[in-house]
PDB file of N, CA and C in Angstrom:
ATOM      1  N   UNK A   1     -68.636 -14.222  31.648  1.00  0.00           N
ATOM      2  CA  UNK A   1     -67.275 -14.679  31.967  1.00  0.00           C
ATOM      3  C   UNK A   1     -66.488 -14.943  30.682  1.00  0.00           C
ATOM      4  N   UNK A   2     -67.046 -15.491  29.488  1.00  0.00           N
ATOM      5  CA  UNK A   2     -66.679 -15.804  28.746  1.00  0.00           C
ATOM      6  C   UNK A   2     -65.958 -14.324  27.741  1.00  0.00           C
ATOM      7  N   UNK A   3     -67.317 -13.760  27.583  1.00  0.00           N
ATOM      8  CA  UNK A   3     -66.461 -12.370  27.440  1.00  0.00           C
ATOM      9  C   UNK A   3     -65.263 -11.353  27.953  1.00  0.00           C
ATOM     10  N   UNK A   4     -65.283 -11.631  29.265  1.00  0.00           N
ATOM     11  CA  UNK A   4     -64.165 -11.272  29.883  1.00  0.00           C
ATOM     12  C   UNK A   4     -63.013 -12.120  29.330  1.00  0.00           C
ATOM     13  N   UNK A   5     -63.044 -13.345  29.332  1.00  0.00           N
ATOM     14  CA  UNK A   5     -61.839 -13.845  28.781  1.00  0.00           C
ATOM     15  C   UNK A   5     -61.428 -13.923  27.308  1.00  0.00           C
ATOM     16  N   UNK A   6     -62.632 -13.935  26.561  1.00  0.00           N
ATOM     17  CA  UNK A   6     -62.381 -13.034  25.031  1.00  0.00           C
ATOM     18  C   UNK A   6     -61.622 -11.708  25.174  1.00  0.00           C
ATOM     19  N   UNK A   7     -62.286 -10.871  26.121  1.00  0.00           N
ATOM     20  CA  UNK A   7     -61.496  -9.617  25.753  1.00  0.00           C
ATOM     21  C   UNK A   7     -60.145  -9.796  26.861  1.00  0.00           C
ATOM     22  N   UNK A   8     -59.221 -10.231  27.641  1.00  0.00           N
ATOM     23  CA  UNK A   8     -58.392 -10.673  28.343  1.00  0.00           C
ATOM     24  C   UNK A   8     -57.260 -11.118  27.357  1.00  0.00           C
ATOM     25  N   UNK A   9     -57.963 -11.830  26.309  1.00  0.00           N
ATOM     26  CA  UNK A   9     -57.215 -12.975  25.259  1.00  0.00           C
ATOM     27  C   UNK A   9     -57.195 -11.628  24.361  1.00  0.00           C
ATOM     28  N   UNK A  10     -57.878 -10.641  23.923  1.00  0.00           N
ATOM     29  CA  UNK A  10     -57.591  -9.700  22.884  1.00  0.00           C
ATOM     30  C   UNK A  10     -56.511  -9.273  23.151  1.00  0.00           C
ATOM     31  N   UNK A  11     -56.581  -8.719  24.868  1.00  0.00           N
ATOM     32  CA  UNK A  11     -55.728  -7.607  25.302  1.00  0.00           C
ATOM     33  C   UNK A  11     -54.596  -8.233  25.303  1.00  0.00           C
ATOM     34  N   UNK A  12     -54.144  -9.236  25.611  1.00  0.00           N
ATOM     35  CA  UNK A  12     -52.445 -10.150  25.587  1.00  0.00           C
ATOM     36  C   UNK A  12     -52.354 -10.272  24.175  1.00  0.00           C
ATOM     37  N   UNK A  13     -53.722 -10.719  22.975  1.00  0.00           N
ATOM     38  CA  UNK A  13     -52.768 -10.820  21.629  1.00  0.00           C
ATOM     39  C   UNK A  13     -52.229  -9.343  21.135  1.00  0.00           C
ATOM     40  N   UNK A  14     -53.350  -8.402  22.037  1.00  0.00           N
ATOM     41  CA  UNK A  14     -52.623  -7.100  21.100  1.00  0.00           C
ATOM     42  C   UNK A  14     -51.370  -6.572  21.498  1.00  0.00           C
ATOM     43  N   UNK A  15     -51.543  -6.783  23.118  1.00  0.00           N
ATOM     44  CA  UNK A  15     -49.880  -6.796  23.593  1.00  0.00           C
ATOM     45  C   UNK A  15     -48.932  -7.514  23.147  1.00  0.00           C
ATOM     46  N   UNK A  16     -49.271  -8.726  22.604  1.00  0.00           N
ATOM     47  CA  UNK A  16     -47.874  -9.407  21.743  1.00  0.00           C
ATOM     48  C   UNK A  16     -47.892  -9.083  20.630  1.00  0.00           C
ATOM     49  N   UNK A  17     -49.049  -8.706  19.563  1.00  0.00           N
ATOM     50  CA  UNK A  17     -48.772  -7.868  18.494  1.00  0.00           C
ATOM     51  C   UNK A  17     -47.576  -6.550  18.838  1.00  0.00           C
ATOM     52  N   UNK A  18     -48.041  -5.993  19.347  1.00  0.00           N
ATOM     53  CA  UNK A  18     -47.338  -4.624  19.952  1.00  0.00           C
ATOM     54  C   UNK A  18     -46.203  -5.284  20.331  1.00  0.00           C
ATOM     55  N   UNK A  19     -45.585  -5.823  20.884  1.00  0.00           N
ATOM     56  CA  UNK A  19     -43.952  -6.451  21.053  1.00  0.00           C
ATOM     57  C   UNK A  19     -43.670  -6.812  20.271  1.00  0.00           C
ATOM     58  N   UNK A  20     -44.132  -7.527  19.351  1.00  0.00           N
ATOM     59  CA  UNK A  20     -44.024  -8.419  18.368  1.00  0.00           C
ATOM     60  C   UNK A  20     -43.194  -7.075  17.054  1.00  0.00           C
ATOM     61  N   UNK A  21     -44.075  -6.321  16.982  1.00  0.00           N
ATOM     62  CA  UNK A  21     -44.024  -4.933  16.337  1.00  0.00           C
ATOM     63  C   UNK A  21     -42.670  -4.240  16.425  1.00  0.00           C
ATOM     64  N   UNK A  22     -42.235  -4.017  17.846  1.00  0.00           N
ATOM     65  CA  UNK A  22     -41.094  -3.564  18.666  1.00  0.00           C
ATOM     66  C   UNK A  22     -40.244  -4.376  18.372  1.00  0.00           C
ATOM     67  N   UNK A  23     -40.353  -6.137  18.167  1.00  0.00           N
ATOM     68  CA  UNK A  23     -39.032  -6.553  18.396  1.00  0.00           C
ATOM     69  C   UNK A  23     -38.811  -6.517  16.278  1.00  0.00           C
ATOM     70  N   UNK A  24     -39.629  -6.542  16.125  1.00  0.00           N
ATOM     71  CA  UNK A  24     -39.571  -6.368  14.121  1.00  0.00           C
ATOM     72  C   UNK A  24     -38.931  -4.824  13.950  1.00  0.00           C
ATOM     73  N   UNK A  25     -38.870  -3.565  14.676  1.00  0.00           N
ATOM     74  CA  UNK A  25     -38.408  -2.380  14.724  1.00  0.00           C
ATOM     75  C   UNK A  25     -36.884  -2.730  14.852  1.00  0.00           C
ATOM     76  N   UNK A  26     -36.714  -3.126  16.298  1.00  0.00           N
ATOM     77  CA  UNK A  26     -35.115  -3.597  16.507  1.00  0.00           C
ATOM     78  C   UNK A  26     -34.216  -4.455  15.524  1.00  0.00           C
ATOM     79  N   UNK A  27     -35.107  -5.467  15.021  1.00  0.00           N
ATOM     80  CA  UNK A  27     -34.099  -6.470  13.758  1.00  0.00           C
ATOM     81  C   UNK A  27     -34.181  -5.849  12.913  1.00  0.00           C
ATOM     82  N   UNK A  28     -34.980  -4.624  12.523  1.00  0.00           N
ATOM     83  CA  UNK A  28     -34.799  -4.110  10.850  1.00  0.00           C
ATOM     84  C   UNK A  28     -33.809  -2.952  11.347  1.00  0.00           C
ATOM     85  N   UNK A  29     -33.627  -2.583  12.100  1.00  0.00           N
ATOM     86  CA  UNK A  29     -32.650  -0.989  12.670  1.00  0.00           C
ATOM     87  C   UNK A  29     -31.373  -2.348  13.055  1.00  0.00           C
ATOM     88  N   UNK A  30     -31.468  -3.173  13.550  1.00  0.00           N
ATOM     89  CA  UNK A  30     -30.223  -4.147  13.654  1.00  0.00           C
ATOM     90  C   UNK A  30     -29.698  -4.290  12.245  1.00  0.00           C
ATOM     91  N   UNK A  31     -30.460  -4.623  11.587  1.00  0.00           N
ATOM     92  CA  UNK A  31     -30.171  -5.068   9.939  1.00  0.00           C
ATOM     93  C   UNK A  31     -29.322  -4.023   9.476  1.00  0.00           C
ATOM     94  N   UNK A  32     -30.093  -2.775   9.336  1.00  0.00           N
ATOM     95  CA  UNK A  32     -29.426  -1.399   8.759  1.00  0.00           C
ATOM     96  C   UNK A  32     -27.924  -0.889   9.384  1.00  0.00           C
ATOM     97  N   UNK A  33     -28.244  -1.542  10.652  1.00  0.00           N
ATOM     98  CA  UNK A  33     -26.486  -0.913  11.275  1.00  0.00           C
ATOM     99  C   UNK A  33     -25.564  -2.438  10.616  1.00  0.00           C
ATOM    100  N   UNK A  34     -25.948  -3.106  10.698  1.00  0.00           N
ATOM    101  CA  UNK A  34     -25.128  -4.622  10.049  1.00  0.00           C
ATOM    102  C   UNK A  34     -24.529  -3.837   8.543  1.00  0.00           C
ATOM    103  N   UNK A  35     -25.749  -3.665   7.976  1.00  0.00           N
ATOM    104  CA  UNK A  35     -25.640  -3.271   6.318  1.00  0.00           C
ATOM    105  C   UNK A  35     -24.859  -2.039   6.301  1.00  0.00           C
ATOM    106  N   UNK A  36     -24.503  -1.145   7.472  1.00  0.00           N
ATOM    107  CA  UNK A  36     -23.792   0.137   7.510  1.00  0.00           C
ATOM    108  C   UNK A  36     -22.627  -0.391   7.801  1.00  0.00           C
ATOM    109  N   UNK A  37     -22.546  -1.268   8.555  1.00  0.00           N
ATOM    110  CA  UNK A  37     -20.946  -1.665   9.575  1.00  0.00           C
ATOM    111  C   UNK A  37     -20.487  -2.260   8.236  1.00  0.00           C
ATOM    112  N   UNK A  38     -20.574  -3.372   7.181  1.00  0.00           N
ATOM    113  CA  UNK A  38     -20.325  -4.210   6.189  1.00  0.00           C
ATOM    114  C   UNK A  38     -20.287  -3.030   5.239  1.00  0.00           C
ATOM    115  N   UNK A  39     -20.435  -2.048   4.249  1.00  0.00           N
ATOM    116  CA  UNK A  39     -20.597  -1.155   3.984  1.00  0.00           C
ATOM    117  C   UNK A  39     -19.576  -0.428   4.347  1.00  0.00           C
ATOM    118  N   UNK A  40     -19.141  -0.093   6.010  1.00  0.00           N
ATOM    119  CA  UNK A  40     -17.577   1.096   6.272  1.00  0.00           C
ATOM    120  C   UNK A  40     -16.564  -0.159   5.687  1.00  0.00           C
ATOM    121  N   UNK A  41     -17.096  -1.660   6.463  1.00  0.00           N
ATOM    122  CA  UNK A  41     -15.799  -2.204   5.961  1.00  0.00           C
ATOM    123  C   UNK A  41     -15.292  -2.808   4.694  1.00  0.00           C
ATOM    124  N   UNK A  42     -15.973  -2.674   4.220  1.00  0.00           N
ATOM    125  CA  UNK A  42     -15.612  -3.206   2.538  1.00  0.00           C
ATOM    126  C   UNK A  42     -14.934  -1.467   1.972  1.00  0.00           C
ATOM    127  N   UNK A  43     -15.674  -0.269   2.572  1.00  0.00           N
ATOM    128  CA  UNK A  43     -14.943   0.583   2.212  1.00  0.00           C
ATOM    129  C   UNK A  43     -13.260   0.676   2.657  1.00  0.00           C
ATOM    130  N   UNK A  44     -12.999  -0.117   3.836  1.00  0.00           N
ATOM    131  CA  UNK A  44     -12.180   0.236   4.173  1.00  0.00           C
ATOM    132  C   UNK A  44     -11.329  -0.595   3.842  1.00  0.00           C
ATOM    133  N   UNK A  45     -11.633  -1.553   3.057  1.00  0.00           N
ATOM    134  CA  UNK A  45     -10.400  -2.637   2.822  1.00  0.00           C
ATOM    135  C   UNK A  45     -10.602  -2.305   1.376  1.00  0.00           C
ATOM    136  N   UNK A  46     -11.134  -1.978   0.541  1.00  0.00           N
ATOM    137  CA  UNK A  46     -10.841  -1.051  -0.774  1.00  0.00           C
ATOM    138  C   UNK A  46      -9.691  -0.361  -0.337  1.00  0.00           C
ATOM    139  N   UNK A  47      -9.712   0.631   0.701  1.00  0.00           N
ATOM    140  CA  UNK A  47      -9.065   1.849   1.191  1.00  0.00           C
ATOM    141  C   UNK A  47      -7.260   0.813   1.246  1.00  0.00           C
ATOM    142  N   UNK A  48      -7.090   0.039   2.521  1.00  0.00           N
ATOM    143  CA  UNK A  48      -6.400  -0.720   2.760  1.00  0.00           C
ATOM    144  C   UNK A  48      -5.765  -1.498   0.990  1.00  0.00           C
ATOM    145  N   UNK A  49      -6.395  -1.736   0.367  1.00  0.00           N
ATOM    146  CA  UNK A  49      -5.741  -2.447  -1.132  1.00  0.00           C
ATOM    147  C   UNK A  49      -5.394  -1.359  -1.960  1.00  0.00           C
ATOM    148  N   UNK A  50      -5.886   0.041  -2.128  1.00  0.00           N
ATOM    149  CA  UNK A  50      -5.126   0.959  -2.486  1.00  0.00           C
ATOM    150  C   UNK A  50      -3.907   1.248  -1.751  1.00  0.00           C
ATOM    151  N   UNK A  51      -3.852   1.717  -0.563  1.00  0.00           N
ATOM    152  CA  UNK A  51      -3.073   1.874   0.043  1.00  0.00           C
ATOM    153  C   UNK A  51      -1.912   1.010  -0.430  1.00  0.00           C
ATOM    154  N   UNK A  52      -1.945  -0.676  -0.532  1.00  0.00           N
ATOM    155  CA  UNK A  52      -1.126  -1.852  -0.350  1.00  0.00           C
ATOM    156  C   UNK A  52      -0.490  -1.652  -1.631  1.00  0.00           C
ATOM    157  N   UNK A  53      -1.361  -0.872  -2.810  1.00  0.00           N
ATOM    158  CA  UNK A  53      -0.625  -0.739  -4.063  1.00  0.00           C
ATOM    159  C   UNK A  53       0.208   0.310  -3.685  1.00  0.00           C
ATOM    160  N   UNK A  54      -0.316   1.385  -3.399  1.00  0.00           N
ATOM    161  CA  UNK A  54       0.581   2.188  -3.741  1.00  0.00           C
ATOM    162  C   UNK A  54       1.961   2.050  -2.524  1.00  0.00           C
ATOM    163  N   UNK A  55       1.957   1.056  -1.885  1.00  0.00           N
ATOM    164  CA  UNK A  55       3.153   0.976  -1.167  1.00  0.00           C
ATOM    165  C   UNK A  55       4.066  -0.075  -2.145  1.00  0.00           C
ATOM    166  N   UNK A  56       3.745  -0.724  -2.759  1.00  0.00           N
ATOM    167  CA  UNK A  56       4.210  -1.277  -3.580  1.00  0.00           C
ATOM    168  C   UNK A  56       4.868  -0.621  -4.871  1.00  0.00           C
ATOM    169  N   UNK A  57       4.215  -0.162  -5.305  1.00  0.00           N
ATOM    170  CA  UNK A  57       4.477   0.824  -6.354  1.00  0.00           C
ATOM    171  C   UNK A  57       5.530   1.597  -6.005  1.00  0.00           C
ATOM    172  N   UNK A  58       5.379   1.900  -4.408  1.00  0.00           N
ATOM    173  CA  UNK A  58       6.766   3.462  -4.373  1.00  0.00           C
ATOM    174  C   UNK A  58       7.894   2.418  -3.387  1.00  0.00           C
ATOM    175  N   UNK A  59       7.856   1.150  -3.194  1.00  0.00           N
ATOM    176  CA  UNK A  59       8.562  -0.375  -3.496  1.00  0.00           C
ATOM    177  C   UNK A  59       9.374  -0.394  -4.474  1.00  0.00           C
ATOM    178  N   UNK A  60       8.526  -0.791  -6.026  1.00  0.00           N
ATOM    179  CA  UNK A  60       9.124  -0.896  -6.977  1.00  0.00           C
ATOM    180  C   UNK A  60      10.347   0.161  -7.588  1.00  0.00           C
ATOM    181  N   UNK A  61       9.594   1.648  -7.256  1.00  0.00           N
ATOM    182  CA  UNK A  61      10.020   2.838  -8.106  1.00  0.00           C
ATOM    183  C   UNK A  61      11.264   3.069  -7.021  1.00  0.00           C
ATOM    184  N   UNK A  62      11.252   3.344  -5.589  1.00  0.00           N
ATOM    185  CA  UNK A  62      12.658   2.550  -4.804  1.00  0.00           C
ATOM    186  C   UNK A  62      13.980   2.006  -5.022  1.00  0.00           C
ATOM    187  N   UNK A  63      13.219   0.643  -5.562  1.00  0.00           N
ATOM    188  CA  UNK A  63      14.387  -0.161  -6.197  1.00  0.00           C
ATOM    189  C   UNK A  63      14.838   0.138  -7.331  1.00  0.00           C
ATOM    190  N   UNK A  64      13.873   0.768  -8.495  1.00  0.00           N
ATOM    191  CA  UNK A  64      14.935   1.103  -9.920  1.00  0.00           C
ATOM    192  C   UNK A  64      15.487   2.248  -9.958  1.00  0.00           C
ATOM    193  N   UNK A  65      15.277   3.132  -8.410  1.00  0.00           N
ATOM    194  CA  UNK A  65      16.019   4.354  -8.566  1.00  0.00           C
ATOM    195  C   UNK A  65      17.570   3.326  -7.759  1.00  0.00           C
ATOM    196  N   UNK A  66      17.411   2.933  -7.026  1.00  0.00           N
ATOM    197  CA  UNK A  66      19.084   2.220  -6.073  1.00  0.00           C
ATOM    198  C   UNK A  66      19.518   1.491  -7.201  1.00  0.00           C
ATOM    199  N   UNK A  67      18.714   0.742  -8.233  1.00  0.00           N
ATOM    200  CA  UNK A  67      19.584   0.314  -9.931  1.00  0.00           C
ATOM    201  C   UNK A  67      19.939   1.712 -10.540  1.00  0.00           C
ATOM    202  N   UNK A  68      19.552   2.131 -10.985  1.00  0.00           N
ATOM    203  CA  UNK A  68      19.840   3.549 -11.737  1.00  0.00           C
ATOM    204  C   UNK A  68      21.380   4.071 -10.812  1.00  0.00           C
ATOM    205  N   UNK A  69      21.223   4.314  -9.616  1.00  0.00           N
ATOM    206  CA  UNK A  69      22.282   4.652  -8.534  1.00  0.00           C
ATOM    207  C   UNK A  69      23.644   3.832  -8.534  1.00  0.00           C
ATOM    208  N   UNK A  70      22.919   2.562  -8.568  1.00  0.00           N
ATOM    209  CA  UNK A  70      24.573   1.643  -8.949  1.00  0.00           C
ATOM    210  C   UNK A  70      24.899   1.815 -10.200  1.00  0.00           C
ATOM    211  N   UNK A  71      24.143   1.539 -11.313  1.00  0.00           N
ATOM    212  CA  UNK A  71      24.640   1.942 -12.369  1.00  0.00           C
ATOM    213  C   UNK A  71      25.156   3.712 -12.957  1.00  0.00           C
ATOM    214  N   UNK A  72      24.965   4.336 -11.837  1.00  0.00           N
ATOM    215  CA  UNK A  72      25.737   5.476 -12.154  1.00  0.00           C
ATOM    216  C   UNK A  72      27.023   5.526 -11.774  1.00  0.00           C
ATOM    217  N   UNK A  73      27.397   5.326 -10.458  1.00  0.00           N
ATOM    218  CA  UNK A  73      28.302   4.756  -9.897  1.00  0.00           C
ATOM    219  C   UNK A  73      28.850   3.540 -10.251  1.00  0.00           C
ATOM    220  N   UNK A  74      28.640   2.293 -10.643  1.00  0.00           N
ATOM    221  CA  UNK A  74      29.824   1.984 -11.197  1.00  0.00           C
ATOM    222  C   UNK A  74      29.926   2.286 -12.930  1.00  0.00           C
ATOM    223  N   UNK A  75      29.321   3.089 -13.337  1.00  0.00           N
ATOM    224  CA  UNK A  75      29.597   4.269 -14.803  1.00  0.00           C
ATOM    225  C   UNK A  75      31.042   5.390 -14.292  1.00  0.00           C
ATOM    226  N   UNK A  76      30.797   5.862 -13.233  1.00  0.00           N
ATOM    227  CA  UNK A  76      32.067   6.365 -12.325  1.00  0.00           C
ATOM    228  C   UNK A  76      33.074   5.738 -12.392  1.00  0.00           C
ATOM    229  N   UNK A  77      32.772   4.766 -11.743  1.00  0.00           N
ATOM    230  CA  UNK A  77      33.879   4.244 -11.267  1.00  0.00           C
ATOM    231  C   UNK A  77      35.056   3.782 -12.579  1.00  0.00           C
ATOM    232  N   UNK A  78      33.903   3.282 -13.285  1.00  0.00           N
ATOM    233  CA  UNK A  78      34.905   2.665 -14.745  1.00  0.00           C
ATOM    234  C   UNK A  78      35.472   3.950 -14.921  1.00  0.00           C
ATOM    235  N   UNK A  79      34.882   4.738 -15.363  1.00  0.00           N
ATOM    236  CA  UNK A  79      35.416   6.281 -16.055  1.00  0.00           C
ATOM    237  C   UNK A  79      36.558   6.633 -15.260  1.00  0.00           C
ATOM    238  N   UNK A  80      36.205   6.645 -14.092  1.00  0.00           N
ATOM    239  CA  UNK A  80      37.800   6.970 -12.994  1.00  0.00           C
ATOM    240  C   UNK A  80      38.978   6.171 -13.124  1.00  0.00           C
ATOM    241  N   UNK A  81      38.649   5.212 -13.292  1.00  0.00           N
ATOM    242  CA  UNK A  81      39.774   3.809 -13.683  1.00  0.00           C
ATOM    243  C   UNK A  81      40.181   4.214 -15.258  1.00  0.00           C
ATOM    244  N   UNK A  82      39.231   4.502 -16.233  1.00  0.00           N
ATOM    245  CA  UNK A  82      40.110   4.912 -17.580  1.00  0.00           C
ATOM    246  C   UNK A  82      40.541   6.474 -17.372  1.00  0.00           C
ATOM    247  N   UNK A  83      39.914   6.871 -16.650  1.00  0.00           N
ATOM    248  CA  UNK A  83      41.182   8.320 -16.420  1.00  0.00           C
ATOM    249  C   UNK A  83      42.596   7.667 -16.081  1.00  0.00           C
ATOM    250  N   UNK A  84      42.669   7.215 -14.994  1.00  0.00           N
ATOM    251  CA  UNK A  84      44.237   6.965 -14.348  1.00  0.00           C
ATOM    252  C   UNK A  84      44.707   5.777 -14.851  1.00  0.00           C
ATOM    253  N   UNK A  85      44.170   5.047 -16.020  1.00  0.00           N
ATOM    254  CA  UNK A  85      45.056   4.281 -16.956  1.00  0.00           C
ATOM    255  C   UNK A  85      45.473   5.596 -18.063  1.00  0.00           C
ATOM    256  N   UNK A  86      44.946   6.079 -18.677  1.00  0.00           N
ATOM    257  CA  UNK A  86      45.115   7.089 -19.379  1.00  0.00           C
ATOM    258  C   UNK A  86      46.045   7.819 -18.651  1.00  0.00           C
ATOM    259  N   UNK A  87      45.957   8.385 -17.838  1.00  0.00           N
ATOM    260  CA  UNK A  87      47.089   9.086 -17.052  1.00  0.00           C
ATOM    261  C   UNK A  87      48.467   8.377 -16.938  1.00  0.00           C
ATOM    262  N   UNK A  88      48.003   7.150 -16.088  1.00  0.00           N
ATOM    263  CA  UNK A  88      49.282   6.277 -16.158  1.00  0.00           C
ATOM    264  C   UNK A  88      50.084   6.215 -17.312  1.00  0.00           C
ATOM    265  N   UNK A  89      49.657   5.945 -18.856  1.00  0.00           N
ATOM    266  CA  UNK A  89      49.570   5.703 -20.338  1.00  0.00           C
ATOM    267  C   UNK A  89      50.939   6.894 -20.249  1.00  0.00           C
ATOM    268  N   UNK A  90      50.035   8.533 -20.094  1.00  0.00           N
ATOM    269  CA  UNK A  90      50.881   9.265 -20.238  1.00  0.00           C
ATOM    270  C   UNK A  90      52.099   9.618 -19.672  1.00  0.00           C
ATOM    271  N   UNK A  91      52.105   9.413 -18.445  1.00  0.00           N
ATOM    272  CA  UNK A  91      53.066   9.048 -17.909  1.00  0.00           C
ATOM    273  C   UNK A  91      53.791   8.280 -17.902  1.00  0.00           C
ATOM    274  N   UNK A  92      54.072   7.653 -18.344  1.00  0.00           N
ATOM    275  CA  UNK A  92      55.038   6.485 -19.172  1.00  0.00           C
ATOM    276  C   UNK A  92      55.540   6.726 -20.468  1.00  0.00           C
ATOM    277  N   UNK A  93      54.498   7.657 -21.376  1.00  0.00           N
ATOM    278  CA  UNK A  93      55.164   8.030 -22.787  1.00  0.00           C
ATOM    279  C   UNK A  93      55.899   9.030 -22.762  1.00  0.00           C
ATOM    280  N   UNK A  94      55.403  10.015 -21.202  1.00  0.00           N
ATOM    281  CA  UNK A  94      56.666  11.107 -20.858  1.00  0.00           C
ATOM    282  C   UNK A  94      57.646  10.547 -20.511  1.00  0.00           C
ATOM    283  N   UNK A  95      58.060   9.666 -20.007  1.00  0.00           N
ATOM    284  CA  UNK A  95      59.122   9.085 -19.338  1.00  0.00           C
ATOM    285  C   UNK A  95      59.717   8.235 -20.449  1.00  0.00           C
ATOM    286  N   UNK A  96      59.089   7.681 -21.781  1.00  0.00           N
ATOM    287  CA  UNK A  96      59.853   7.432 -23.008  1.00  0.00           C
ATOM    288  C   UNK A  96      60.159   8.288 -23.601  1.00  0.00           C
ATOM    289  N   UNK A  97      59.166   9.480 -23.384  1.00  0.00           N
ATOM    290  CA  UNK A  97      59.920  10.677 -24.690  1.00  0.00           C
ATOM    291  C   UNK A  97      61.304  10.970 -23.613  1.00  0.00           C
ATOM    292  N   UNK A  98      61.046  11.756 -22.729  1.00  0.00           N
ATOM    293  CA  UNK A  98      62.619  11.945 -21.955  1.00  0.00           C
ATOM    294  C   UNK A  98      63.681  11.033 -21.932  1.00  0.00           C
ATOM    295  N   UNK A  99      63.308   9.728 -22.082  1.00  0.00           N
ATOM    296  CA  UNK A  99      64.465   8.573 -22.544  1.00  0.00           C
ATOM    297  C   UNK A  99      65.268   8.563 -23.454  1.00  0.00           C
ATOM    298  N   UNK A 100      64.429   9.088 -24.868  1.00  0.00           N
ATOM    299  CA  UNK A 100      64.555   9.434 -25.635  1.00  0.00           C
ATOM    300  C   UNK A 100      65.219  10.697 -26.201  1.00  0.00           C
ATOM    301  N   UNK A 101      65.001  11.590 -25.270  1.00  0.00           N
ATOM    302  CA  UNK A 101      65.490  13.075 -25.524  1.00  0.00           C
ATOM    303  C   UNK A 101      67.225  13.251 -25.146  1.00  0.00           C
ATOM    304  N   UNK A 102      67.022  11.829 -24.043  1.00  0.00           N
ATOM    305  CA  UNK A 102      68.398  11.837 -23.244  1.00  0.00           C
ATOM    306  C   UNK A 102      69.201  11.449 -24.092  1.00  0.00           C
ATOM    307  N   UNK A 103      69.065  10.193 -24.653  1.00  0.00           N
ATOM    308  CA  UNK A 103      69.573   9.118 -25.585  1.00  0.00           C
ATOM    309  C   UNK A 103      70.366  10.343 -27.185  1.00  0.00           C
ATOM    310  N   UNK A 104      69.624  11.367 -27.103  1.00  0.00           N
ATOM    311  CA  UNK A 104      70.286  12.277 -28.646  1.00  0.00           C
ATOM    312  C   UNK A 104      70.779  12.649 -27.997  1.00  0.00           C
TER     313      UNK A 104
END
Protein backbone atom coordinates (compact mmCIF):
# COMPACT_ATOMS: atom_id res chain seq x y z
CA UNK A 1 0.00 0.00 0.00
CA UNK A 2 2.63 2.08 0.88
CA UNK A 3 4.17 1.75 -2.45
CA UNK A 4 1.22 2.52 -4.22
CA UNK A 5 1.09 5.73 -2.52
CA UNK A 6 4.86 6.44 -3.11
CA UNK A 7 4.28 5.94 -6.63
CA UNK A 8 0.64 7.99 -6.62
CA UNK A 9 2.79 10.87 -4.82
CA UNK A 10 5.52 10.48 -7.80
CA UNK A 11 2.87 10.58 -10.38
CA UNK A 12 1.12 14.10 -9.01
CA UNK A 13 4.81 15.51 -8.27
CA UNK A 14 5.70 14.74 -11.84
CA UNK A 15 2.45 16.11 -13.01
CA UNK A 16 3.12 19.35 -11.17
CA UNK A 17 6.63 19.34 -12.34
CA UNK A 18 5.16 19.09 -15.87
CA UNK A 19 2.70 22.18 -15.22
CA UNK A 20 4.97 23.71 -13.33
CA UNK A 21 7.28 23.46 -16.63
CA UNK A 22 4.23 24.74 -18.87
CA UNK A 23 3.38 27.53 -16.69
CA UNK A 24 7.55 28.63 -16.69
CA UNK A 25 7.06 28.24 -20.84
CA UNK A 26 4.08 30.81 -20.74
CA UNK A 27 5.91 33.59 -18.34
CA UNK A 28 9.13 33.39 -20.35
CA UNK A 29 7.06 33.66 -23.99
CA UNK A 30 4.89 36.35 -21.77
CA UNK A 31 8.20 38.08 -20.91
CA UNK A 32 9.46 38.10 -24.63
CA UNK A 33 6.14 39.58 -26.03
CA UNK A 34 6.33 42.33 -22.94
CA UNK A 35 10.13 42.90 -24.06
CA UNK A 36 8.78 43.06 -27.88
CA UNK A 37 5.63 45.30 -27.08
CA UNK A 38 8.23 47.88 -24.86
CA UNK A 39 10.74 47.58 -27.67
CA UNK A 40 7.81 48.70 -30.76
CA UNK A 41 7.05 51.35 -28.20
CA UNK A 42 10.03 53.11 -27.31
CA UNK A 43 10.55 52.70 -31.12
CA UNK A 44 7.70 54.48 -31.67
CA UNK A 45 7.96 57.40 -29.51
CA UNK A 46 11.64 57.91 -30.87
CA UNK A 47 9.54 57.87 -34.19
CA UNK A 48 6.81 60.37 -32.60
CA UNK A 49 9.97 62.93 -31.17
CA UNK A 50 11.41 62.98 -34.60
CA UNK A 51 8.44 63.55 -36.12
CA UNK A 52 7.66 66.51 -33.21
CA UNK A 53 11.05 68.03 -34.42
CA UNK A 54 10.67 68.10 -37.58
CA UNK A 55 7.21 69.74 -37.25
CA UNK A 56 8.79 72.25 -35.45
CA UNK A 57 11.52 72.92 -37.52
CA UNK A 58 9.18 73.39 -40.75
CA UNK A 59 7.26 75.77 -37.69
CA UNK A 60 10.21 77.73 -37.37
CA UNK A 61 11.39 77.85 -41.20
CA UNK A 62 7.35 78.99 -41.77
CA UNK A 63 7.69 81.84 -39.75
CA UNK A 64 11.09 83.36 -41.12
CA UNK A 65 9.84 82.84 -44.54
CA UNK A 66 6.17 85.21 -43.50
CA UNK A 67 9.33 87.67 -41.85
CA UNK A 68 11.30 87.63 -45.00
CA UNK A 69 7.59 88.23 -46.82
CA UNK A 70 6.79 91.28 -44.70
CA UNK A 71 9.97 92.55 -45.00
CA UNK A 72 9.80 92.39 -48.70
CA UNK A 73 6.70 94.00 -48.84
CA UNK A 74 7.02 96.64 -46.69
CA UNK A 75 10.72 97.14 -48.78
CA UNK A 76 7.79 97.75 -51.56
CA UNK A 77 5.90 99.56 -50.13
CA UNK A 78 8.56 102.24 -48.95
CA UNK A 79 10.03 102.13 -52.54
CA UNK A 80 6.42 102.85 -53.96
CA UNK A 81 5.96 105.77 -51.59
CA UNK A 82 9.58 107.22 -52.74
CA UNK A 83 8.54 106.72 -56.31
CA UNK A 84 5.36 109.01 -56.00
CA UNK A 85 7.15 111.51 -53.72
CA UNK A 86 9.71 111.66 -56.40
CA UNK A 87 7.09 111.92 -58.92
CA UNK A 88 5.13 114.33 -56.95
CA UNK A 89 8.82 116.34 -56.50
CA UNK A 90 8.69 116.40 -60.29
CA UNK A 91 5.73 117.49 -60.79
CA UNK A 92 5.87 120.46 -58.98
CA UNK A 93 9.36 121.49 -60.49
CA UNK A 94 7.41 121.17 -63.88
CA UNK A 95 4.87 123.34 -62.75
CA UNK A 96 7.80 125.86 -61.41
CA UNK A 97 9.73 125.60 -64.51
CA UNK A 98 6.38 126.56 -66.57
CA UNK A 99 5.86 129.39 -63.96
CA UNK A 100 8.79 130.39 -64.81
CA UNK A 101 8.79 130.10 -68.55
CA UNK A 102 5.48 132.15 -68.31
CA UNK A 103 6.90 134.87 -66.10
CA UNK A 104 9.86 135.72 -69.32
Amino acid sequence: LAVIDAAAAAARAEAAAAEAAQLSERVAASEASLARARAEAERRDQELQRESAAAADARREMEAAKARQRQVEERAAAAEESRRAKEAEAARAAEVAKGAEASE
